[in-house]
PDB file of N, CA and C in Angstrom:
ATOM      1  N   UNK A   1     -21.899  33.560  53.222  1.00  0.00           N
ATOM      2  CA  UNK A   1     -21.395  32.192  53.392  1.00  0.00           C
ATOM      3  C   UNK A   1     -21.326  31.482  52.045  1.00  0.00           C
ATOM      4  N   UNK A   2     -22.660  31.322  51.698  1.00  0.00           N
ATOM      5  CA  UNK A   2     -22.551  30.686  50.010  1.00  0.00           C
ATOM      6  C   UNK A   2     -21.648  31.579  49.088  1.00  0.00           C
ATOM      7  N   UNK A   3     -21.783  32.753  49.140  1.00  0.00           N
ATOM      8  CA  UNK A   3     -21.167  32.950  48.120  1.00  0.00           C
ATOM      9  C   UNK A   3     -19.336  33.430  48.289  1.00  0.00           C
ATOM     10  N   UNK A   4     -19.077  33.336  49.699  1.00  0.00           N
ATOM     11  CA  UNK A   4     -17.451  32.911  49.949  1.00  0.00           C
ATOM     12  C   UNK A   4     -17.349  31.537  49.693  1.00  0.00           C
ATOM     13  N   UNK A   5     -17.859  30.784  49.419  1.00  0.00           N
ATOM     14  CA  UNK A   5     -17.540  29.608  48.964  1.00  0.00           C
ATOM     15  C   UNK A   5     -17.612  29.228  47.303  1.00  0.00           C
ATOM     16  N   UNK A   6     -18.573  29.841  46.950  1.00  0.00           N
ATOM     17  CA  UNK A   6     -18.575  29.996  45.379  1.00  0.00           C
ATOM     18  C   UNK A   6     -17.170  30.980  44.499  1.00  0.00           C
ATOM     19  N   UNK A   7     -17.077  32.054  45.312  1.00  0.00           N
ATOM     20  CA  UNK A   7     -15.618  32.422  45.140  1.00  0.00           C
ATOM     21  C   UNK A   7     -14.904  31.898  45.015  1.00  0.00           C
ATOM     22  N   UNK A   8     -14.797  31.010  46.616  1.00  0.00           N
ATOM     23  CA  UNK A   8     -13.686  29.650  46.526  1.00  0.00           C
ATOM     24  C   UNK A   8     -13.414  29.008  45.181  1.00  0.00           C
ATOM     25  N   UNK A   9     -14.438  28.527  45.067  1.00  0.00           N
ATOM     26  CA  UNK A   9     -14.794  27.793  43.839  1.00  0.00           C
ATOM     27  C   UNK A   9     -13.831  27.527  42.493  1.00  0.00           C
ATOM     28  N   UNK A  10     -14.828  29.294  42.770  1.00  0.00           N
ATOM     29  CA  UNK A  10     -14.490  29.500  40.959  1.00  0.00           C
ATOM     30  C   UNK A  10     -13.172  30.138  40.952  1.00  0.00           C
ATOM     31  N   UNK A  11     -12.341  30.598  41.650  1.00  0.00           N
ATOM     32  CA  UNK A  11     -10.925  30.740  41.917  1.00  0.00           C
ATOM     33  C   UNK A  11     -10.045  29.591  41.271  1.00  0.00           C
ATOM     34  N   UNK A  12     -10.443  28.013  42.270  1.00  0.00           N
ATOM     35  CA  UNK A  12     -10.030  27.378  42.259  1.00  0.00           C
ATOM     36  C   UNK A  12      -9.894  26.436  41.010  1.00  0.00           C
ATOM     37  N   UNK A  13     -11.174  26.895  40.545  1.00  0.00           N
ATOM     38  CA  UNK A  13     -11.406  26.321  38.732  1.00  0.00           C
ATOM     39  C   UNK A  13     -10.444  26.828  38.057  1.00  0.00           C
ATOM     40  N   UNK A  14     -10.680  28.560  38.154  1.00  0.00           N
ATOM     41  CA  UNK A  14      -9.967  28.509  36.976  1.00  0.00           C
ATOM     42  C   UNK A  14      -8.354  28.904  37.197  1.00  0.00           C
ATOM     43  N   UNK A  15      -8.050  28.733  38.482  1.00  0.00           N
ATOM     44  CA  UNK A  15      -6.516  28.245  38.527  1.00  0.00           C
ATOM     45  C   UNK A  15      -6.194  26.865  37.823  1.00  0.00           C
ATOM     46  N   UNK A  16      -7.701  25.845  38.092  1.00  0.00           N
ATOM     47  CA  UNK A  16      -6.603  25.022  37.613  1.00  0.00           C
ATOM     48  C   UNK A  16      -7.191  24.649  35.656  1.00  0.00           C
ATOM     49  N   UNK A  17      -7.652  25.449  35.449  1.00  0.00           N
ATOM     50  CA  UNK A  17      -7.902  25.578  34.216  1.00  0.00           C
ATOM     51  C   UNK A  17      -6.934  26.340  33.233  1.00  0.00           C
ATOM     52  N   UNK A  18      -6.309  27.017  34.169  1.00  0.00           N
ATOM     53  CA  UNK A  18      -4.826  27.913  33.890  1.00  0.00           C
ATOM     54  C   UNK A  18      -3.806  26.806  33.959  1.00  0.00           C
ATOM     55  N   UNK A  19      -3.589  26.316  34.750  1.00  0.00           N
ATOM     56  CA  UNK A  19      -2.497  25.168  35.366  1.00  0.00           C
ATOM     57  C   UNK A  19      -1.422  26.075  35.982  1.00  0.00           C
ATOM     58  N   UNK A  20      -1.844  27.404  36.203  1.00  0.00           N
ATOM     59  CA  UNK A  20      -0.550  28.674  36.759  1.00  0.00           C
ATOM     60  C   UNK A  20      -0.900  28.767  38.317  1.00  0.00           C
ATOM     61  N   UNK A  21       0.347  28.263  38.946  1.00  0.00           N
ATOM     62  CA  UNK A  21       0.197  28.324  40.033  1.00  0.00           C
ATOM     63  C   UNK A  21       0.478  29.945  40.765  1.00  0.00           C
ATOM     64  N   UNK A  22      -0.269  30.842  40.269  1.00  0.00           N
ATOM     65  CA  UNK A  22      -0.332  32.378  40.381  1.00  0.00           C
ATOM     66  C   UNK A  22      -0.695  32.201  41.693  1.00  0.00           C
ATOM     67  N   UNK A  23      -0.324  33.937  42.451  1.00  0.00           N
ATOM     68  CA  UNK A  23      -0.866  34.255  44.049  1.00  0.00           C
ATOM     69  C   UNK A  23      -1.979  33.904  44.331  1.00  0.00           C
ATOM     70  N   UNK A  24      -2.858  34.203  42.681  1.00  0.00           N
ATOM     71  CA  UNK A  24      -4.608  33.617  42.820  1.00  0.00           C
ATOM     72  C   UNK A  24      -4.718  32.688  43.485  1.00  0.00           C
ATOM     73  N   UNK A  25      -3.647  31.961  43.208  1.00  0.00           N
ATOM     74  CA  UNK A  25      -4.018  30.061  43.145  1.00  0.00           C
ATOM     75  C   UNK A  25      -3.803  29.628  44.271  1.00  0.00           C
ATOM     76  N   UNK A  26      -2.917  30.615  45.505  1.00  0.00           N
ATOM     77  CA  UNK A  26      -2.659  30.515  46.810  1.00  0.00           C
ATOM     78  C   UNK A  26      -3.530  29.657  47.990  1.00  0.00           C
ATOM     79  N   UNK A  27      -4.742  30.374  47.766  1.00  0.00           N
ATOM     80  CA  UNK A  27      -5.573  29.496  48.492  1.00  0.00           C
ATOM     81  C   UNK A  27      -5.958  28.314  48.606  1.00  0.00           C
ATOM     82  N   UNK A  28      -6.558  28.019  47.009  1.00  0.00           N
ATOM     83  CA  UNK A  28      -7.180  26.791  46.543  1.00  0.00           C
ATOM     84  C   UNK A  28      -6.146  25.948  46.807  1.00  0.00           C
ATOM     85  N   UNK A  29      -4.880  25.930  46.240  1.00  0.00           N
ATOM     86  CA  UNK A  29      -3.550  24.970  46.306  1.00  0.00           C
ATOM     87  C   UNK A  29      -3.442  24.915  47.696  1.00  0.00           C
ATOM     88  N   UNK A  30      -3.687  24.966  48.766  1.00  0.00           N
ATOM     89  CA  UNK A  30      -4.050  24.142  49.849  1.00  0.00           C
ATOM     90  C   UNK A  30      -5.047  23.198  49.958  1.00  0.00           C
ATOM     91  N   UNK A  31      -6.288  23.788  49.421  1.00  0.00           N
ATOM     92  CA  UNK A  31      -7.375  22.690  49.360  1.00  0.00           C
ATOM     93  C   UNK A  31      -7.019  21.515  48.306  1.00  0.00           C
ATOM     94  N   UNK A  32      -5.927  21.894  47.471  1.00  0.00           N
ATOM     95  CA  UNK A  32      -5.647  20.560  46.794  1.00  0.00           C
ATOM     96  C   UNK A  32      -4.770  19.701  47.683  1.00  0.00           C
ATOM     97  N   UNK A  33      -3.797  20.068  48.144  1.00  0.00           N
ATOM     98  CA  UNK A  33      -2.892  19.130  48.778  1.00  0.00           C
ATOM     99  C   UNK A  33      -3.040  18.645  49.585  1.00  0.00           C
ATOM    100  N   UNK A  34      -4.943  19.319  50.248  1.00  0.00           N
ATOM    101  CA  UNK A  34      -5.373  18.312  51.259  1.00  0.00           C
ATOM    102  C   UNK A  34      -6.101  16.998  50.962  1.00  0.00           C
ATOM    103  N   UNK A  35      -6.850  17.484  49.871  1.00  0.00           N
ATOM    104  CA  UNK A  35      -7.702  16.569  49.037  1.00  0.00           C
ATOM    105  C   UNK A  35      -7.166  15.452  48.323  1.00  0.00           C
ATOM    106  N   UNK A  36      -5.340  15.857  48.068  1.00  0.00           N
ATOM    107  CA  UNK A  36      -4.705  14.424  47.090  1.00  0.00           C
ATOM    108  C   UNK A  36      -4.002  13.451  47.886  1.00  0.00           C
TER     109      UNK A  36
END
């Protein structure tokens, strides 16, 4: 559990530390467009 979420995470970091909206970034870029 914790650490599918820490995955999450750090996926989501460093997509957007990339600013590349790569397949990586697939997931997280939902959790953004819910969050903005």
């Amino acid at each position: 559990m914790v650490l599918a979420f820490l995955f999450i995470v750090v996926v989501g970091v460093l997509a957007w530390l990339t600013g590349d909206r790569s397949p990586l970034a697939k997931g997280p870029e939902s959790l953004d467009s819910a969050s903005e």
